[in-house]
C-alpha atoms as a PDB file:
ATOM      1  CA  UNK A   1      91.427  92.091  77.648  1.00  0.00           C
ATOM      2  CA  UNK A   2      89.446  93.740  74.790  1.00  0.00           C
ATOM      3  CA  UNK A   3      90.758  95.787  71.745  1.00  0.00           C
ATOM      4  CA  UNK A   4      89.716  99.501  71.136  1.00  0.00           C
ATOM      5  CA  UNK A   5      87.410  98.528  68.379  1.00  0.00           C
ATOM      6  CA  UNK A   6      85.139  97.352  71.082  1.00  0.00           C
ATOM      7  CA  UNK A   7      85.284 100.917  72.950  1.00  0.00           C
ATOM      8  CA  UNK A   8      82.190 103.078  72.340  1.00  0.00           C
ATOM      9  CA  UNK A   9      83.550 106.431  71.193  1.00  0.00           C
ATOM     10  CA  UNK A  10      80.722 109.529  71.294  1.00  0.00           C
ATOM     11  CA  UNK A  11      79.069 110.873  67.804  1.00  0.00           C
ATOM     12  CA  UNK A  12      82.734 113.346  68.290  1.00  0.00           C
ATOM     13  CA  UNK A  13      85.122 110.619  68.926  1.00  0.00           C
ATOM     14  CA  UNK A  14      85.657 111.032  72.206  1.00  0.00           C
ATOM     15  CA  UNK A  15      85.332 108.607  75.069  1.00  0.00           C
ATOM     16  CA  UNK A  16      85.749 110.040  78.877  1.00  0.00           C
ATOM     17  CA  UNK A  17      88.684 109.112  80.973  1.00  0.00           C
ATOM     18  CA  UNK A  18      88.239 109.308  84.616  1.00  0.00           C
ATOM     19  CA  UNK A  19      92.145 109.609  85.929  1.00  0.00           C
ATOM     20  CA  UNK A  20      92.938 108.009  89.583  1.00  0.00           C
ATOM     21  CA  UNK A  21      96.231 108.151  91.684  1.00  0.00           C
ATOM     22  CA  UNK A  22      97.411 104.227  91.768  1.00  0.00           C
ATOM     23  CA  UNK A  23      98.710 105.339  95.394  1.00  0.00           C
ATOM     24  CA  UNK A  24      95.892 107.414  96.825  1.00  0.00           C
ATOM     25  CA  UNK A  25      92.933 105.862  95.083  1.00  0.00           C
ATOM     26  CA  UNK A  26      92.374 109.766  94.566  1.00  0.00           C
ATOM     27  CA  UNK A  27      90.799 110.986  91.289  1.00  0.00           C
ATOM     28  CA  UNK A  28      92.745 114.019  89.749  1.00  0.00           C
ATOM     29  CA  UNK A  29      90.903 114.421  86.654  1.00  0.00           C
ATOM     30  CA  UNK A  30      88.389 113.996  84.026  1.00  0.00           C
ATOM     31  CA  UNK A  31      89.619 114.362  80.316  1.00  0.00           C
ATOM     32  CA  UNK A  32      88.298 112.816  76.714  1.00  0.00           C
ATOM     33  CA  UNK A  33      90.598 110.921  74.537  1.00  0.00           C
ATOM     34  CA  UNK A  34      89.758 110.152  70.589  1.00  0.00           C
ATOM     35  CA  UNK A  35      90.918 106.589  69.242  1.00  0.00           C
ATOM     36  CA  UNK A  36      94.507 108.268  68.242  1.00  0.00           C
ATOM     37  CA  UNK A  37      95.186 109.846  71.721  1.00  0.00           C
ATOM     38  CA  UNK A  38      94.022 106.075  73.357  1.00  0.00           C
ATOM     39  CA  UNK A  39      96.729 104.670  70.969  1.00  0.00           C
ATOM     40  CA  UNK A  40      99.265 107.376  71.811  1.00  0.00           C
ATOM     41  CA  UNK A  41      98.771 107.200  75.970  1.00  0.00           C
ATOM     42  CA  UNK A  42      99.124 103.029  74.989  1.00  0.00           C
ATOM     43  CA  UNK A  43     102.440 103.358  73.244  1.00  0.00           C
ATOM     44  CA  UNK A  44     104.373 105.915  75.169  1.00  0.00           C
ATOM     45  CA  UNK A  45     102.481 104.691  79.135  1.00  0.00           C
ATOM     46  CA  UNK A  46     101.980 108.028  79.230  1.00  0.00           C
ATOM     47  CA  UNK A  47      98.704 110.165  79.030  1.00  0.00           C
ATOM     48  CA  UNK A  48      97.236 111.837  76.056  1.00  0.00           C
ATOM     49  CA  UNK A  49      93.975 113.413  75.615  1.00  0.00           C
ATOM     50  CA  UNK A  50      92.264 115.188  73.307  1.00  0.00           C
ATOM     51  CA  UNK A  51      91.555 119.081  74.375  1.00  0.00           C
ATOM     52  CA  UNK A  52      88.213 119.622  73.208  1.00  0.00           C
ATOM     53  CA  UNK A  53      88.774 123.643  73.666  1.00  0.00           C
ATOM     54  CA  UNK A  54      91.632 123.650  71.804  1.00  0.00           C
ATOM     55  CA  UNK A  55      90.809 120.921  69.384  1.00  0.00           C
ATOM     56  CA  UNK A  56      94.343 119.078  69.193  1.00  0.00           C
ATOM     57  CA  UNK A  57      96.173 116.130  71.065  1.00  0.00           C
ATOM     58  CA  UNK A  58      97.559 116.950  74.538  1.00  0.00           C
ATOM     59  CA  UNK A  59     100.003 114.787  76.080  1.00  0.00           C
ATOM     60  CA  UNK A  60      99.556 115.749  79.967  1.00  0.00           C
ATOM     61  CA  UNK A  61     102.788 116.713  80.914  1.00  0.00           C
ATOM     62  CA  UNK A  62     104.692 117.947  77.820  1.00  0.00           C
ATOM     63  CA  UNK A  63     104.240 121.355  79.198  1.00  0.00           C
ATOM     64  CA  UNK A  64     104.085 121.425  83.213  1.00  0.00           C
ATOM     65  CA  UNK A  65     106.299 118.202  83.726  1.00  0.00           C
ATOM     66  CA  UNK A  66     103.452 117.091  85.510  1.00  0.00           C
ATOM     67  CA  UNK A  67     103.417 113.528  83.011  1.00  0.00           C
ATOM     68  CA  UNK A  68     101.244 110.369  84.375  1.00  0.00           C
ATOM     69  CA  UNK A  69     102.518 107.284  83.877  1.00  0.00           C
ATOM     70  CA  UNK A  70      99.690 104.866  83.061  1.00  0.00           C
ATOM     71  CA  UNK A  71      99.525 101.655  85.610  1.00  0.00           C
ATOM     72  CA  UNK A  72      96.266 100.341  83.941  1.00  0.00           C
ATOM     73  CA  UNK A  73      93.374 101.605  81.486  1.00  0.00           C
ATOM     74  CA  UNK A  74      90.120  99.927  82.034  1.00  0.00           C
ATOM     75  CA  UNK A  75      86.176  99.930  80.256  1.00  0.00           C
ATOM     76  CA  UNK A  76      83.406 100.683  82.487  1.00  0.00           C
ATOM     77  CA  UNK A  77      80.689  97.703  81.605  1.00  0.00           C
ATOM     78  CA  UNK A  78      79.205  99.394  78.749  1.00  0.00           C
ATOM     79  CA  UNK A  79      82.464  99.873  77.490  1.00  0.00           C
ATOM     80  CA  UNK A  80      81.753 103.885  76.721  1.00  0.00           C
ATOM     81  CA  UNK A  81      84.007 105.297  79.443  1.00  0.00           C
ATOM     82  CA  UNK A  82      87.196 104.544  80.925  1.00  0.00           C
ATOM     83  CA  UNK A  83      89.237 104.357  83.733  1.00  0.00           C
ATOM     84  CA  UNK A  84      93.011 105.337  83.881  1.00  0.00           C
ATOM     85  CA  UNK A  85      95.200 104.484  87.163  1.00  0.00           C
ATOM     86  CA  UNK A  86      98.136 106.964  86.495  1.00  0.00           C
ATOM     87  CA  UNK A  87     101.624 107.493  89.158  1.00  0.00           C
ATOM     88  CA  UNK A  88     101.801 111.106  88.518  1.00  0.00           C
ATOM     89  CA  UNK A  89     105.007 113.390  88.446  1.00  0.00           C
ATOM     90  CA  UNK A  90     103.546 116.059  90.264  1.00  0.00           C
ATOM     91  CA  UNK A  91      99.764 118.125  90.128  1.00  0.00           C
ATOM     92  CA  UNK A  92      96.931 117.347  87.732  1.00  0.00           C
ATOM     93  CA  UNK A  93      95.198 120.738  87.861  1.00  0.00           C
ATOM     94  CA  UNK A  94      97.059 123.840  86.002  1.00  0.00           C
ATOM     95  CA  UNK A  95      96.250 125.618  89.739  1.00  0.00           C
ATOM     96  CA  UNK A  96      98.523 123.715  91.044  1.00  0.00           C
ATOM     97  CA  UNK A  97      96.910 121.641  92.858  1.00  0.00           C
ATOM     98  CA  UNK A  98      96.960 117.749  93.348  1.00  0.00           C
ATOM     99  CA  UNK A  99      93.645 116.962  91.923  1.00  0.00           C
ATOM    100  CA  UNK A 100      91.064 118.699  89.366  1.00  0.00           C
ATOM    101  CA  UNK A 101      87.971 118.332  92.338  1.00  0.00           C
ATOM    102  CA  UNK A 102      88.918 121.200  94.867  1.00  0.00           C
ATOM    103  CA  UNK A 103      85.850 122.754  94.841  1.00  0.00           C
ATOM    104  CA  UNK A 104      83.780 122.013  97.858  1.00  0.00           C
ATOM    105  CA  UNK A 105      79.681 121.829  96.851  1.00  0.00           C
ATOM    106  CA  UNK A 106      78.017 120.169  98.643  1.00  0.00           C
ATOM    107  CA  UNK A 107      78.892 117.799 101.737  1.00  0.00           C
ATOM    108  CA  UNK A 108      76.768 115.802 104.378  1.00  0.00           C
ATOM    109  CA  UNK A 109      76.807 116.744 107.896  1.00  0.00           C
ATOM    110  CA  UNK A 110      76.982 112.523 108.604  1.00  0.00           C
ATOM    111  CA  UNK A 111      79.485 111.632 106.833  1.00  0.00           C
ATOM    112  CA  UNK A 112      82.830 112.619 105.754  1.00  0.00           C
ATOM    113  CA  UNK A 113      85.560 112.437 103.461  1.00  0.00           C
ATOM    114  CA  UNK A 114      89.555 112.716 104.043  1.00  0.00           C
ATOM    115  CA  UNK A 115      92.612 112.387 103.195  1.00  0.00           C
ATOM    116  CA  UNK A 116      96.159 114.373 103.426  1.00  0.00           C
ATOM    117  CA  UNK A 117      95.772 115.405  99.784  1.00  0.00           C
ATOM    118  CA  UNK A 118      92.473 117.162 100.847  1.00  0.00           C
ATOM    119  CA  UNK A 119      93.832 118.320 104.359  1.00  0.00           C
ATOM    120  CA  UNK A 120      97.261 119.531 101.937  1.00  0.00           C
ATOM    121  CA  UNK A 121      94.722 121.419  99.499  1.00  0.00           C
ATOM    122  CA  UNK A 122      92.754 122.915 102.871  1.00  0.00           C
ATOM    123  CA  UNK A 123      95.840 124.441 104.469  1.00  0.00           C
ATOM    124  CA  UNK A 124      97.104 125.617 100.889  1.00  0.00           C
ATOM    125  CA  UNK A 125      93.801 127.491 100.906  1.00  0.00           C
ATOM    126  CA  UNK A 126      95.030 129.095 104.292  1.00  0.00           C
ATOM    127  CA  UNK A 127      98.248 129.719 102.795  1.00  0.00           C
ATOM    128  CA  UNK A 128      96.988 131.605  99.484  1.00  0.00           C
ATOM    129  CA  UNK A 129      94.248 133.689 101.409  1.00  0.00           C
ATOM    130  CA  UNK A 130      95.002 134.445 105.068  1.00  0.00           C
ATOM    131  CA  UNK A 131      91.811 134.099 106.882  1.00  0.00           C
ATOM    132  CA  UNK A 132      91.628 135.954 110.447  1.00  0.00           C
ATOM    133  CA  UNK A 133      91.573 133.562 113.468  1.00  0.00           C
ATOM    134  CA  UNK A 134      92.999 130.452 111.713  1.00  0.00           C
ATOM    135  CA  UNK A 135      96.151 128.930 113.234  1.00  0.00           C
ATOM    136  CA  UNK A 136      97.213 127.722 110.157  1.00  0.00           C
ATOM    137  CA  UNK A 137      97.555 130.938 108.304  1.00  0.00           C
ATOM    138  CA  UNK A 138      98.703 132.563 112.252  1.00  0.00           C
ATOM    139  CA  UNK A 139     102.013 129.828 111.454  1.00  0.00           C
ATOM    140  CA  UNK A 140     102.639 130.921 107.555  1.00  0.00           C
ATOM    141  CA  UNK A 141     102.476 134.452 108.917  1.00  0.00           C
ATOM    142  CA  UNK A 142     105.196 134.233 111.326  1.00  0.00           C
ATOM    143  CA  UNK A 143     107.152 132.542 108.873  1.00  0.00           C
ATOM    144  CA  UNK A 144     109.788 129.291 108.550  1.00  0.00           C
ATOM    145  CA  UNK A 145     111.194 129.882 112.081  1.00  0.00           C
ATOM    146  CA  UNK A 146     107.626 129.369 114.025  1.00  0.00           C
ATOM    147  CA  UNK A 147     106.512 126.535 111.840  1.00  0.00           C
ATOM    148  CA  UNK A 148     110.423 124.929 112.900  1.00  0.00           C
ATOM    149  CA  UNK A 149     109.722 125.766 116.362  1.00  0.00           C
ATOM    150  CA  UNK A 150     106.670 123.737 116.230  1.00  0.00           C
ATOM    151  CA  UNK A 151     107.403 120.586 114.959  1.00  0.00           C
ATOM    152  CA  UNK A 152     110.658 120.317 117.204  1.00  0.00           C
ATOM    153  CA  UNK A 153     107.427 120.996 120.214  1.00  0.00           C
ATOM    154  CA  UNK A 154     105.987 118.177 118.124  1.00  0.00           C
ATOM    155  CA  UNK A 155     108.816 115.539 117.911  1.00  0.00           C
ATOM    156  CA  UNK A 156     109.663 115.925 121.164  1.00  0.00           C
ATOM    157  CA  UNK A 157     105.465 114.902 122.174  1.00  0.00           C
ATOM    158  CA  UNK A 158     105.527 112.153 120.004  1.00  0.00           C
ATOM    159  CA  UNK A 159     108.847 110.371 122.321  1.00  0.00           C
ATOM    160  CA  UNK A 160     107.699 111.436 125.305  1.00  0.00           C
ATOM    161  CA  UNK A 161     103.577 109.763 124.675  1.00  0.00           C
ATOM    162  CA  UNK A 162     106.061 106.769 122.805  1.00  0.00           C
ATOM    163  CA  UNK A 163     108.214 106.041 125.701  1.00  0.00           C
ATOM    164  CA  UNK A 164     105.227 105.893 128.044  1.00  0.00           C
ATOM    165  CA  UNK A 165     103.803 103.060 125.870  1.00  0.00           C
ATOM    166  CA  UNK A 166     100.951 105.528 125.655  1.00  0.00           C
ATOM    167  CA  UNK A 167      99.134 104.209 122.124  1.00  0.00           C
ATOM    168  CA  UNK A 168      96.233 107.078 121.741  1.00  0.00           C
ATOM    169  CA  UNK A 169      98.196 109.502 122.976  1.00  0.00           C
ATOM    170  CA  UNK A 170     100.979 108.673 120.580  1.00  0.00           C
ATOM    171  CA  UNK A 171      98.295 108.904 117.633  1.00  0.00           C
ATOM    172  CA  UNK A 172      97.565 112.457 118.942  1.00  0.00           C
ATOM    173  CA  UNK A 173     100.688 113.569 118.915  1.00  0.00           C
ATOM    174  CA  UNK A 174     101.615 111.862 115.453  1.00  0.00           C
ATOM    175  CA  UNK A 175      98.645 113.355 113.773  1.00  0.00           C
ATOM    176  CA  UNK A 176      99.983 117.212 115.429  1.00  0.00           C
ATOM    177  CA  UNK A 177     102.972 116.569 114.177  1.00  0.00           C
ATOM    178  CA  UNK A 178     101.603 115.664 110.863  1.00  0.00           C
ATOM    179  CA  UNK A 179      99.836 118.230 110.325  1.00  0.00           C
ATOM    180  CA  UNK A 180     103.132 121.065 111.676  1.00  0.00           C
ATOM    181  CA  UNK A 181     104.971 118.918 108.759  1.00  0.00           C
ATOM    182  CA  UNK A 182     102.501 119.240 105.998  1.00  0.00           C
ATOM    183  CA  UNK A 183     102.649 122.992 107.036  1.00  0.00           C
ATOM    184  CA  UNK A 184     106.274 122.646 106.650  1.00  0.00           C
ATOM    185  CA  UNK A 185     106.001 121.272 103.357  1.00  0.00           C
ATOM    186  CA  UNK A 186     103.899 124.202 101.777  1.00  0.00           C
ATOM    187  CA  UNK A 187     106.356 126.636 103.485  1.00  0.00           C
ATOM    188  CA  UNK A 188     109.081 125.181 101.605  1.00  0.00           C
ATOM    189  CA  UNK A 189     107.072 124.379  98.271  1.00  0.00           C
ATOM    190  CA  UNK A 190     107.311 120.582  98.927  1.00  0.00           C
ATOM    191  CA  UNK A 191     104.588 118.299  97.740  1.00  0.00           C
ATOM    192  CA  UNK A 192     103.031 114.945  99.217  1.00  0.00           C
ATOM    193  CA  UNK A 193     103.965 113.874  95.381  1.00  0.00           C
ATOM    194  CA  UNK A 194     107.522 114.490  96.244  1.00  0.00           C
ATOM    195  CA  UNK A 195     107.231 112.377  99.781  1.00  0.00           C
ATOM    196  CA  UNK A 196     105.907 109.637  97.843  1.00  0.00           C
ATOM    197  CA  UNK A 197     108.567 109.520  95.166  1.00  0.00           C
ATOM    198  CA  UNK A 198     111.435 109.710  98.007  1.00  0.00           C
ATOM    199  CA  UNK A 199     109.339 106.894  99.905  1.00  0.00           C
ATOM    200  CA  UNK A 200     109.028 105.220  96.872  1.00  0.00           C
ATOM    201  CA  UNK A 201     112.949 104.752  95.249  1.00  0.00           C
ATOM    202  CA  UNK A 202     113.519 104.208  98.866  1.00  0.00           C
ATOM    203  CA  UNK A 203     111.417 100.906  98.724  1.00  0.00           C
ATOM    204  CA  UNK A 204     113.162  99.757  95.282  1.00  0.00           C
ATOM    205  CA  UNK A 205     116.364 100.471  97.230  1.00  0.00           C
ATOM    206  CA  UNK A 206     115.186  98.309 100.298  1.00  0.00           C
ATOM    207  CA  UNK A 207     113.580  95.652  97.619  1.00  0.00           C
ATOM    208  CA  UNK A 208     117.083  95.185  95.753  1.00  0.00           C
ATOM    209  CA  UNK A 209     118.975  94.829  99.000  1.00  0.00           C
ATOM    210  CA  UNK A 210     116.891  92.513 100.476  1.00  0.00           C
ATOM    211  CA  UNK A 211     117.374  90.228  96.676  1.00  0.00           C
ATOM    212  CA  UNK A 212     120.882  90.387  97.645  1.00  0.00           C
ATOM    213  CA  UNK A 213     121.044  89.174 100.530  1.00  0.00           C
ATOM    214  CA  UNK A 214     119.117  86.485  98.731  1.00  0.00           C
ATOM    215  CA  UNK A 215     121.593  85.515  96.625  1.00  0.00           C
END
């Protein structure tokens, strides 16, 4: 472990924090912290930065909700930048969405990157602005009854490819129905944060019984 003394702070103070979901591995933002806000986000396990635009501490959170609990801060090998593994209580970006990076530049045609928080970000986009010919905004136009309608079609494919021991056609039909849920979700203004919080006091619940037992 080293102390903050040994952190190399910029000729302002600052030092940038890179911020990463402990769940998802994601990164949901990129903010500067001065030696007070470090202290602060130490203390309370919560993050604090300092706003360079508006030139005063900013405990994430205090305003939107949206606080991240700290898991673990960590120095890059120079020690001038850090790393901060956060379990947030709901979106990093004030859009509203899960992480900061949403903005698409530049991508390679060999390789690719995904993940439900991008595919959850993608069909937002197809919420927000309608785009003619997509499926996805064709469900959110007909509304809460159609996107129902479709993941009972869903279910119903998933037990039929399950009880014919079918394995890829079973991962087909999970990933449709995956995808008619995550539709779901936006339709109803639920978040993959809020999945993972149920998920997660669900495991505490299932930990405690099982210690029990134990005893």
């Amino acid at each position: 472990m080293i102390n903050i003394s040994e952190l190399k702070f910029d000729d302002r103070g600052l030092i940038p924090a890179i911020v990463k979901d402990s769940t998802t591995g994601q990164v949901l933002t990129l903010a500067y912290m001065n030696e007070e806000s470090l202290k602060i986000s130490m203390e309370k396990g919560l993050t604090c930065f300092w706003s360079r635009s508006r030139q005063e501490l900013w405990l994430k959170g205090e305003t939107s909700g949206n606080y991240q609990h700290i898991v673990s801060i960590t120095a890059d090998c120079d020690n001038d930048a850090l790393l901060v593994t956060v379990e947030p209580d709901g979106p990093a970006c004030h859009t509203g969405s899960f992480s900061c990076f949403h903005h698409p530049l530049w991508e390679s045609d060999e390789l690719s990157e995904f993940s439900l928080d991008l595919l959850m970000d993608e069909l937002r986009g197809r919420k927000e602005e309608k785009k003619e010919g997509s499926y996805t905004s064709y469900l959110f136009e007909k509304g809460i009854d159609k996107i129902l309608k479709k993941v009972g079609e869903e279910s119903t494919e998933v037990i039929i490819a399950g009880k014919a021991d079918d394995k890829r056609e079973t991962v087909y039909e999970i990933a449709d129905l995956t995808y008619h849920v995550m539709v779901l979700m936006l339709q109803m203004d639920i978040s993959l944060e809020d999945i993972r919080k149920e998920l997660a006091s669900r495991h505490v619940i299932d930990h405690k019984v099982k210690q029990e037992k134990m005893t």
